[in-house]
Protein backbone atom coordinates (compact mmCIF):
# COMPACT_ATOMS: atom_id res chain seq x y z
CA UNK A 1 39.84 -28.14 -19.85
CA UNK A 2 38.31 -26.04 -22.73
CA UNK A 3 40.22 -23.10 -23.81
CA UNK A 4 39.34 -19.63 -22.84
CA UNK A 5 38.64 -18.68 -26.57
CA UNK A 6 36.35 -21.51 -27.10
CA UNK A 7 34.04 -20.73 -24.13
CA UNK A 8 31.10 -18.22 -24.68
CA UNK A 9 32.30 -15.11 -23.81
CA UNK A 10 30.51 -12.51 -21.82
CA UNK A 11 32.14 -8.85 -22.66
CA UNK A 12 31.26 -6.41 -19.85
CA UNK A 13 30.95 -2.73 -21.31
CA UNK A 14 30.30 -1.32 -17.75
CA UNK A 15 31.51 -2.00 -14.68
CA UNK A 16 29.82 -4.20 -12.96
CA UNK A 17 29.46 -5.09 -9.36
CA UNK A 18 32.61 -6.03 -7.83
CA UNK A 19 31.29 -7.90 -4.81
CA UNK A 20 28.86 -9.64 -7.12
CA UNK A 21 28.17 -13.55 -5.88
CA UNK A 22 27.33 -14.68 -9.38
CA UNK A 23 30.60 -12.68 -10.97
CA UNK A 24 32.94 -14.33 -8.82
CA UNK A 25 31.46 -18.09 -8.70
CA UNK A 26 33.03 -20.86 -10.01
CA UNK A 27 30.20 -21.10 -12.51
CA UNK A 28 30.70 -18.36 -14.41
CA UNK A 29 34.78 -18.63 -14.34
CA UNK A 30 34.16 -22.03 -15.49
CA UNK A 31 31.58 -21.86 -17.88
CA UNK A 32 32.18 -18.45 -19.34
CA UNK A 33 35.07 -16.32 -20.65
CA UNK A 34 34.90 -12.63 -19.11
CA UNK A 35 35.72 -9.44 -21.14
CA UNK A 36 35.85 -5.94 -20.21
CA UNK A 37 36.14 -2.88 -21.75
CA UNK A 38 34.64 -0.15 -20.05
CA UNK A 39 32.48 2.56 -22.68
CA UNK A 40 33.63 5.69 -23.17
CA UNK A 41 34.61 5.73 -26.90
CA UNK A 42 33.11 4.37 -30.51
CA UNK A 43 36.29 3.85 -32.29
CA UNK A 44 38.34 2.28 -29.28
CA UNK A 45 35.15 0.06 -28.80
CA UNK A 46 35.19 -0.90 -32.77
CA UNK A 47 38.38 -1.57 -32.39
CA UNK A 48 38.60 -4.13 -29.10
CA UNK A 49 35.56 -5.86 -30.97
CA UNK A 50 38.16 -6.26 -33.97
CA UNK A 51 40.78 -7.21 -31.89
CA UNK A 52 38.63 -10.25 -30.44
CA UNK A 53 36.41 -11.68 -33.30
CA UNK A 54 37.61 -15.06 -32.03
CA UNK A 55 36.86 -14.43 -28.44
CA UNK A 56 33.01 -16.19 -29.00
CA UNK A 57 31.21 -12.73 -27.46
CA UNK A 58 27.68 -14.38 -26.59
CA UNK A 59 26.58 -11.76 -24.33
CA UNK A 60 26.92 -7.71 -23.27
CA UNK A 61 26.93 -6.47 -20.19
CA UNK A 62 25.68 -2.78 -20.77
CA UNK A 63 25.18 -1.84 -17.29
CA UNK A 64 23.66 1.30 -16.67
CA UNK A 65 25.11 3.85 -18.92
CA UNK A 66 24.27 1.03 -21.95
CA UNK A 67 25.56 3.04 -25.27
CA UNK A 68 24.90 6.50 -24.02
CA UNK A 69 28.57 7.00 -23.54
CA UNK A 70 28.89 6.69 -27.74
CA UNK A 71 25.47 7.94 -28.16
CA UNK A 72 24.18 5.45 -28.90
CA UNK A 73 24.07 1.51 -30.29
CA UNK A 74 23.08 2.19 -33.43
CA UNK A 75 22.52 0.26 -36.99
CA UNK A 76 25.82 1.01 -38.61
CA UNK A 77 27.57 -0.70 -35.13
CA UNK A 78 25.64 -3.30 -35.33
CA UNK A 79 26.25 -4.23 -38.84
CA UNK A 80 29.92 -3.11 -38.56
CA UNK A 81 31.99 -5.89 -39.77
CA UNK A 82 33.86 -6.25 -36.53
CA UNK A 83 30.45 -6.33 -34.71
CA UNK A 84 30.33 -9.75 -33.13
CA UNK A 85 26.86 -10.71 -35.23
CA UNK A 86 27.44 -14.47 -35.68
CA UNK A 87 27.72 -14.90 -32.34
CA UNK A 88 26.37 -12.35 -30.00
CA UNK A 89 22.90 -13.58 -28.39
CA UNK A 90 21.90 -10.99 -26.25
CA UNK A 91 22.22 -7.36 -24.77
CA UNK A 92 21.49 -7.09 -21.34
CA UNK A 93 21.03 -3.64 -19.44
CA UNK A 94 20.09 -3.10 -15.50
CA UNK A 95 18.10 -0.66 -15.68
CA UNK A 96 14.20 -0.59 -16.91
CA UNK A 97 14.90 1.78 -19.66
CA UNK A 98 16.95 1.23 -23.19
CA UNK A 99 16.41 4.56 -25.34
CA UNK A 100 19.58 4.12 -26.58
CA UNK A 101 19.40 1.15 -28.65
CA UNK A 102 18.49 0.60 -32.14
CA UNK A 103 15.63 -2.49 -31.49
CA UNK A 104 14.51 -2.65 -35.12
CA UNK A 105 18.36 -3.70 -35.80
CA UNK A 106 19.07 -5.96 -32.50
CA UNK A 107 15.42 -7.50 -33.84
CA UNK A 108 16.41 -7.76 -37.52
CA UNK A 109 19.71 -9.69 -36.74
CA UNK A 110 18.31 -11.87 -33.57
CA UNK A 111 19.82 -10.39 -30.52
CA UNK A 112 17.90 -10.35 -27.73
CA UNK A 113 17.45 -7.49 -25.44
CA UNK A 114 17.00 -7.52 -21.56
CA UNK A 115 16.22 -4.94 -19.37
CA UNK A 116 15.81 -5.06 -15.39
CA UNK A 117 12.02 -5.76 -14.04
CA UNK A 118 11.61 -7.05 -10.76
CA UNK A 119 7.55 -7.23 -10.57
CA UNK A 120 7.25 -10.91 -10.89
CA UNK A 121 10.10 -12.95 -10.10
CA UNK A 122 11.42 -15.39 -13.05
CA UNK A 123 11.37 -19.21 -12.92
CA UNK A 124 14.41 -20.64 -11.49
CA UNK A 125 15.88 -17.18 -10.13
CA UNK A 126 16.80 -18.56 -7.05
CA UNK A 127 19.82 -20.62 -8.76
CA UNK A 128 21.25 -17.87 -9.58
CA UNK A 129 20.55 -15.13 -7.02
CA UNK A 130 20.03 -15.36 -3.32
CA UNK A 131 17.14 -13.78 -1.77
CA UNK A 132 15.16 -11.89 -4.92
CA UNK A 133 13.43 -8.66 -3.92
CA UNK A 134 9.98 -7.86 -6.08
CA UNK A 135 9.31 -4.92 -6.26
CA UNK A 136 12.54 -3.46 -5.09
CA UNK A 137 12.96 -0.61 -7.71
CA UNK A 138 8.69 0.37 -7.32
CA UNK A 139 9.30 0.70 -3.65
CA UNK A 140 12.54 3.37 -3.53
CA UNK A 141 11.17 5.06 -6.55
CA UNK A 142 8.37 5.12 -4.43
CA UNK A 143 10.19 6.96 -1.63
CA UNK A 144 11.29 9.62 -4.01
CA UNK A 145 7.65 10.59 -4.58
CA UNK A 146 6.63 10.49 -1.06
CA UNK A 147 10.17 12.83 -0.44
CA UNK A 148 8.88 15.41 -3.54
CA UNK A 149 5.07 15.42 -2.25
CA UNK A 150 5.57 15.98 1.44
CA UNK A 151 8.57 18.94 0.31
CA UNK A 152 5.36 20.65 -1.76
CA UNK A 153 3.36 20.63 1.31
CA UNK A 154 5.83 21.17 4.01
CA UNK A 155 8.97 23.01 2.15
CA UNK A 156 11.27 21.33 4.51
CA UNK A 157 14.00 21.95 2.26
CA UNK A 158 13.78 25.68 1.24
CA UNK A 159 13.46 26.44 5.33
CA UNK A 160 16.63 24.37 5.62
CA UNK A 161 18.07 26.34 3.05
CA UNK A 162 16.62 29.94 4.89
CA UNK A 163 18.17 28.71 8.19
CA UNK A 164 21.37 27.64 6.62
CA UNK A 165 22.07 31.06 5.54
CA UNK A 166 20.89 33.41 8.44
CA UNK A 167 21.52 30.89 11.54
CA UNK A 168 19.13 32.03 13.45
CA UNK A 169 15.91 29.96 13.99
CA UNK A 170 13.43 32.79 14.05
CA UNK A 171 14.48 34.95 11.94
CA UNK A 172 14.76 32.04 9.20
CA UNK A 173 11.09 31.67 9.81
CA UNK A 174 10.19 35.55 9.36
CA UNK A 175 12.02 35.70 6.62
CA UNK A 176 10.03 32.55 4.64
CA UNK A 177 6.40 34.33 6.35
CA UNK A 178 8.11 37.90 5.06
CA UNK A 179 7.16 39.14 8.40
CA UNK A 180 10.60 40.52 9.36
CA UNK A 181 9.91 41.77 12.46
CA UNK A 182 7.15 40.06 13.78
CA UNK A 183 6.60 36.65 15.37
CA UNK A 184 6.13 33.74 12.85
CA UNK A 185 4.93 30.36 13.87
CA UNK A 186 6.47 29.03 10.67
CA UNK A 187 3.06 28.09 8.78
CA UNK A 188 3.24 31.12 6.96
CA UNK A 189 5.17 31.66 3.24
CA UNK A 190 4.48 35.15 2.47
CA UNK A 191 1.96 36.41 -0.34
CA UNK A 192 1.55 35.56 -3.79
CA UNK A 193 -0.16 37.71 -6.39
CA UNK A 194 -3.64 36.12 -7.69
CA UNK A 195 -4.34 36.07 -11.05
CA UNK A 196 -6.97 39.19 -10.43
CA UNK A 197 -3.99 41.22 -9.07
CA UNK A 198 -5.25 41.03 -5.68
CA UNK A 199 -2.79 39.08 -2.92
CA UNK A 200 -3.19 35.81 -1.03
CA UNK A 201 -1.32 33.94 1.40
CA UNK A 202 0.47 31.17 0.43
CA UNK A 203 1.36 28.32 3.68
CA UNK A 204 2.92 25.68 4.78
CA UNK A 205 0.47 22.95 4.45
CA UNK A 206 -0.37 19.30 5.97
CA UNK A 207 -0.83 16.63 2.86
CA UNK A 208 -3.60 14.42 5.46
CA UNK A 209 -6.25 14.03 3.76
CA UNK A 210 -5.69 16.20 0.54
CA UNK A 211 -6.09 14.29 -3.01
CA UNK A 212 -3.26 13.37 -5.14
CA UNK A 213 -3.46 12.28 -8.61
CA UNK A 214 -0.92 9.51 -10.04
CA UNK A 215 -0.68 9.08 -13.90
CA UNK A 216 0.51 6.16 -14.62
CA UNK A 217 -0.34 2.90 -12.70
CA UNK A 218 1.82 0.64 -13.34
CA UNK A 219 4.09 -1.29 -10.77
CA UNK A 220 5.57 2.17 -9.82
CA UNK A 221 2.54 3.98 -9.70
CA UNK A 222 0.76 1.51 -7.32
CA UNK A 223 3.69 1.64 -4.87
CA UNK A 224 3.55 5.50 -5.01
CA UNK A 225 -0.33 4.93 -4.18
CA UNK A 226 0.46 3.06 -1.46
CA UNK A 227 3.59 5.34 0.54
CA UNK A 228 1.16 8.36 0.25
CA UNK A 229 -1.56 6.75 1.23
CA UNK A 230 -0.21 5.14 4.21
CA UNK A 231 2.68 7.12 4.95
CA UNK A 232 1.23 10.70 4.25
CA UNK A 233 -2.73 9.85 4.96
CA UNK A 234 -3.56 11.51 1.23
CA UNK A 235 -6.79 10.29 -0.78
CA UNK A 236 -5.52 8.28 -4.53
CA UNK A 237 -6.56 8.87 -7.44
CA UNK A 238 -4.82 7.21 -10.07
CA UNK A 239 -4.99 6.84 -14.08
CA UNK A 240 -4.56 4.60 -16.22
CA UNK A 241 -4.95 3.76 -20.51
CA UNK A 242 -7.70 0.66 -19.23
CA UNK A 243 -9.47 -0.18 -15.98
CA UNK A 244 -8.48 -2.76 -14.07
CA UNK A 245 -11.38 -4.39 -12.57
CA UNK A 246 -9.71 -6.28 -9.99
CA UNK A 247 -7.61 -3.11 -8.56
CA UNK A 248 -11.09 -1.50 -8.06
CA UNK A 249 -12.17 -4.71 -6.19
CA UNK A 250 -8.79 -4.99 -4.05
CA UNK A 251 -8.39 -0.99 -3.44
CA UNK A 252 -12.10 0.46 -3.72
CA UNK A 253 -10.94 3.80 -1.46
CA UNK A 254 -8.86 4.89 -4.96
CA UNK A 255 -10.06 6.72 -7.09
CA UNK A 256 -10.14 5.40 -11.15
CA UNK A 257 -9.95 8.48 -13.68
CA UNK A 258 -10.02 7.44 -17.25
CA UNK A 259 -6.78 9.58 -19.31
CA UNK A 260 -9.58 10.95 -21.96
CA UNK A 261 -8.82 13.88 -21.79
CA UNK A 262 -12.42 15.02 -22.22
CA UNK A 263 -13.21 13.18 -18.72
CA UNK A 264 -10.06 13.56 -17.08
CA UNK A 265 -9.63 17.93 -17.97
CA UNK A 266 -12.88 18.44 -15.56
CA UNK A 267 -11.96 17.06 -12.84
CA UNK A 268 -8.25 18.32 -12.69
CA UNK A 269 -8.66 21.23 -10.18
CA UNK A 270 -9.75 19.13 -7.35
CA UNK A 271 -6.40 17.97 -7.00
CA UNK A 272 -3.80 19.21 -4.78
CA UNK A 273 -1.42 16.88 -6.11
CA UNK A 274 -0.16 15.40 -9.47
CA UNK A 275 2.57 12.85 -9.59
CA UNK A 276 3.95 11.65 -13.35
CA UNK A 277 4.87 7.97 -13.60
CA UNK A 278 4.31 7.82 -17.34
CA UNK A 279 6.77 6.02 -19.74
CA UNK A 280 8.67 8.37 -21.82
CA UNK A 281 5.96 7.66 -25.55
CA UNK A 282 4.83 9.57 -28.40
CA UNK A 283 1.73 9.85 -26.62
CA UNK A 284 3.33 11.44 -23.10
CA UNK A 285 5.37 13.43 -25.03
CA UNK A 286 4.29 17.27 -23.59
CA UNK A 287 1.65 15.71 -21.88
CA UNK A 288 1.82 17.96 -19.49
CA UNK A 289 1.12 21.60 -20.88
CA UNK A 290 -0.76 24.78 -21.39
CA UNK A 291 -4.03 23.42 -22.03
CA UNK A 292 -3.70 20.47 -19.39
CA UNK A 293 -2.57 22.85 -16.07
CA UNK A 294 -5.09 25.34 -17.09
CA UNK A 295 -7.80 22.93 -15.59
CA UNK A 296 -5.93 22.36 -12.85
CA UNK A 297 -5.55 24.56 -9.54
CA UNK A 298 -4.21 28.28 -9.26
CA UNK A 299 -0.93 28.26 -7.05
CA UNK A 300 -1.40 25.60 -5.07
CA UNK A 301 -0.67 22.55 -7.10
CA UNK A 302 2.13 20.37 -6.51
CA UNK A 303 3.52 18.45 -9.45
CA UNK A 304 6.22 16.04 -9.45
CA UNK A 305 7.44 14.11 -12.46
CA UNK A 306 9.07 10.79 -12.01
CA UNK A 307 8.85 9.58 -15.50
CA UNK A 308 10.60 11.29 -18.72
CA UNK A 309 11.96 14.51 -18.46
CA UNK A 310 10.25 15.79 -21.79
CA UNK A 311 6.67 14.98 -20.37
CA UNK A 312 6.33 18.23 -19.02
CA UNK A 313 6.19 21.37 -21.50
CA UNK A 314 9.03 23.48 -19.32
CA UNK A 315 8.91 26.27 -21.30
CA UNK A 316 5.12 26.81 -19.97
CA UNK A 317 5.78 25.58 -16.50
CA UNK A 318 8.71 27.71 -16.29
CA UNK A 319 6.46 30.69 -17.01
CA UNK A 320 4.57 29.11 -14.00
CA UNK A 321 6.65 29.10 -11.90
CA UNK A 322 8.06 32.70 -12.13
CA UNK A 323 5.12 33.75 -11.59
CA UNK A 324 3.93 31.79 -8.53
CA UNK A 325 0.81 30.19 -10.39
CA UNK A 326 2.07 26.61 -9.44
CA UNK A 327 2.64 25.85 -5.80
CA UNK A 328 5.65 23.56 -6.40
CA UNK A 329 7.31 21.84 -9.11
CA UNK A 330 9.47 18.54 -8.13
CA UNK A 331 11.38 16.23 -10.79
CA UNK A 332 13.59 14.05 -10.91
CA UNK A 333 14.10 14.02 -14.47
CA UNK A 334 14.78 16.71 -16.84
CA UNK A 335 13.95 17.31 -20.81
CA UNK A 336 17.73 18.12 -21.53
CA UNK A 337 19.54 15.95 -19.41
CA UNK A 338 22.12 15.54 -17.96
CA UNK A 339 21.78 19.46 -18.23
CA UNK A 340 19.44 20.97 -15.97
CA UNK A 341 18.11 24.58 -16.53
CA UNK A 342 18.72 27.01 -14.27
CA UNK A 343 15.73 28.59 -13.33
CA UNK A 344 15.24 24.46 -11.89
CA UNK A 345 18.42 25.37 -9.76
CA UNK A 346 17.70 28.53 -8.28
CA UNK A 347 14.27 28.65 -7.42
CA UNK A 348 14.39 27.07 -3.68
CA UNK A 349 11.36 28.50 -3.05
CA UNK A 350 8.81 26.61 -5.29
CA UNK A 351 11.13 23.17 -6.65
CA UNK A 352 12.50 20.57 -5.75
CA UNK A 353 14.83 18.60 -7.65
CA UNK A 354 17.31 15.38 -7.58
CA UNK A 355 19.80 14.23 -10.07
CA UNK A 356 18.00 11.26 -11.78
CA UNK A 357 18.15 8.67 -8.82
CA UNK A 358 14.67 7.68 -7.60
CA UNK A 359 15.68 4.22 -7.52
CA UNK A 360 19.61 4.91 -6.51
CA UNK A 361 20.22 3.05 -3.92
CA UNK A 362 22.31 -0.08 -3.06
CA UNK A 363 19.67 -2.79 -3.45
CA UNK A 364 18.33 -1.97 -6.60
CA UNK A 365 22.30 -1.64 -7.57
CA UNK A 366 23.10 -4.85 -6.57
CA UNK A 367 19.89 -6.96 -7.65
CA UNK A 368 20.12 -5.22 -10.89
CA UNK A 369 23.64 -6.13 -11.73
CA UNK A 370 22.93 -9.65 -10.55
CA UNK A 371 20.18 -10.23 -12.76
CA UNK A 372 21.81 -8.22 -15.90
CA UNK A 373 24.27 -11.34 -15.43
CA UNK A 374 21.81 -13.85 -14.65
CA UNK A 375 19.74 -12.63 -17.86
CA UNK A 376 22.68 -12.94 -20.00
CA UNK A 377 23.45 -16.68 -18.65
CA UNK A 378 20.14 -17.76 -18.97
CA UNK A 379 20.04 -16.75 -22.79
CA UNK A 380 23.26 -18.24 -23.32
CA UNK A 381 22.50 -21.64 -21.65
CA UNK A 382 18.89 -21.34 -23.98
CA UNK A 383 16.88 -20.82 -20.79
CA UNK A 384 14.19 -18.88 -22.44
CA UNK A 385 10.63 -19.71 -21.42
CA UNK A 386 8.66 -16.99 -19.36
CA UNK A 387 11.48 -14.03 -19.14
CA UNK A 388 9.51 -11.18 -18.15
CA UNK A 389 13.04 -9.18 -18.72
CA UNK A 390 13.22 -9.65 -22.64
CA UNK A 391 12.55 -7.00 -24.23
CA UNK A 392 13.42 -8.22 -27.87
């Protein structure tokens, strides 16, 4: 039997999934040394990688916090004498993002990089995992929208929040029309001030039938398209950097809208609805600003960002919201996270917000670690060919 030192080693810098199929298999505890040390700081991490040069480290397990923990993998760890270079093959994190890696350095020195994707499902998956979802993460990100949208419209939340604290039914529905002593039906959310001084009412609204725009249509995007569409009876309208001609064949009733912003600015205020599913780029970078909302409609617009939290310029839109020019603001993301401002956290009336976890739940927790492992044993064992999941 080959010694533990001379199998490839798989060093796990996150905890991974204890009731994990693949983890506990005789495969991997035959084929594959297992290391942990769980992230939390840069010199005690420097210094287990010193203390096991000779452990054969093929693969990282980065989990979901990756490098964040020691802000970062950068150049000078990766070219740190004690980094495992002449053997290390591959990074592999669970979740679709990897800001926190230095790629021109991984790419410089050979290590491949994997990150979770779950749109089309890899060649020979099977072996290793039981039962692969597609489409898993689009589909409870997916929820998260629909949960965000129908809050703009219905305000389920901030009437929660006015019953929670008087106790009494009607009276937590005068207080949301401002109608203190009168009868209120509940449709009614007081008056806002228009933008020629004069007042208008503001209600609780049905989203059948009203238009919602999605930027970005990627895998995420389209399942968003299709919970609001179905589950919430709203007309899509979608963008994207290219049309696709065969989406416009298989889903005619959406609505293409080219991300020029000289085509896309004039027809902004028909929507009641804007959802973000934008990578975090360059280009998206305060996408979302002065010049873009003021094409878009007074008061009643509902915006909900999915994708990176710096997307949206939240200096302007906090400006916005004090005033009651935007209807509702939802995220689930945030430009300074894990910090969240705290005009975000006390205005119940017009937000909505959750901590980062549009695709939290225990599916996409489980498949994810699975195939963070699977990735890494497929690299080892030189099972390249047609890995949608490399990244590098």
């Amino acid at each position: 039997m080959a010694s533990a030192n001379s199998l490839p080693s798989i060093l796990f810098i996150a905890a991974p999934n204890e009731a994990s199929k693949l983890l506990q298999s005789t495969y991997v505890k035959g084929k594959f040394n297992v290391l942990y040390h769980i992230l939390e700081d840069k010199d005690k991490f420097m210094q287990f990688l010193h203390d096991h040069k000779e452990d054969n480290i093929a693969g990282i397990y980065a989990g979901y916090p990756a490098f964040h923990t020691i802000h970062g993998l950068t150049r000078e760890i990766i070219e740190h004498p004690d980094f495992p270079l002449d053997t290390l093959k591959c990074i592999s994190v669970c979740s679709r993002g990897y800001n926190a890696l230095d790629l021109d350095a991984l790419e410089d020195h050979g290590i491949q990089l994997y990150n979770y994707q779950d749109d089309i499902e890899e060649e020979g998956i099977s072996e290793y995992i039981d039962d692969f979802q597609l489409g898993e993460v689009g589909n409870d990100v997916a929820d998260c929208a629909l949960w965000h949208v129908l809050e703009g419209f219905r305000k389920f939340s901030y009437q929660q929040k006015l019953l929670r604290d008087v106790g009494h039914s009607i009276q937590a529905r005068q207080i949301a029309a401002n109608k203190p002593h009168k009868f209120a039906f509940g449709h009614e959310l007081g008056m806002i001030q228009a933008h020629d001084g004069s007042s208008v009412p503001l209600y609780v609204e049905s989203p059948r039938g009203k238009k919602v725009l999605i930027l970005g249509f990627g895998s995420i995007g389209k399942r968003i398209a299709f919970k609001l569409q179905y589950g919430l009876g709203m007309e899509i309208h979608y963008c994207k950097r290219t049309k696709d001609e065969q989406l416009i064949r298989e889903h005619p009733e959406w609505v293409y809208h080219s991300m020029d912003e000289d085509l896309l600015f004039p027809v902004l205020k028909q929507f009641d609805a804007i959802v973000i599913a934008l990578p975090g780029t360059p280009e998206t970078k305060g996408l979302i600003n002065e010049k873009f909302l003021s094409h878009c409609k007074e008061h009643n617009l509902i915006l909900v960002n999915l994708g990176r939290g710096f997307i949206l310029d939240m200096e302007y839109i906090d400006e916005l919201l004090k005033q009651n020019k935007i209807r509702h603001l939802a995220v689930d993301v945030f430009p300074k996270e894990p910090i969240v401002d705290d005009l975000l956290r006390e205005s119940h009336h017009n937000t909505t917000i959750t901590p980062h976890l549009g695709s939290a739940t225990r599916q996409v927790f489980e498949q994810s670690c699975e195939l963070a492992l699977t990735n890494i044993i497929k690299c080892i064992n030189g099972e390249e060919a047609k890995n949608h999941c490399r990244v590098l």
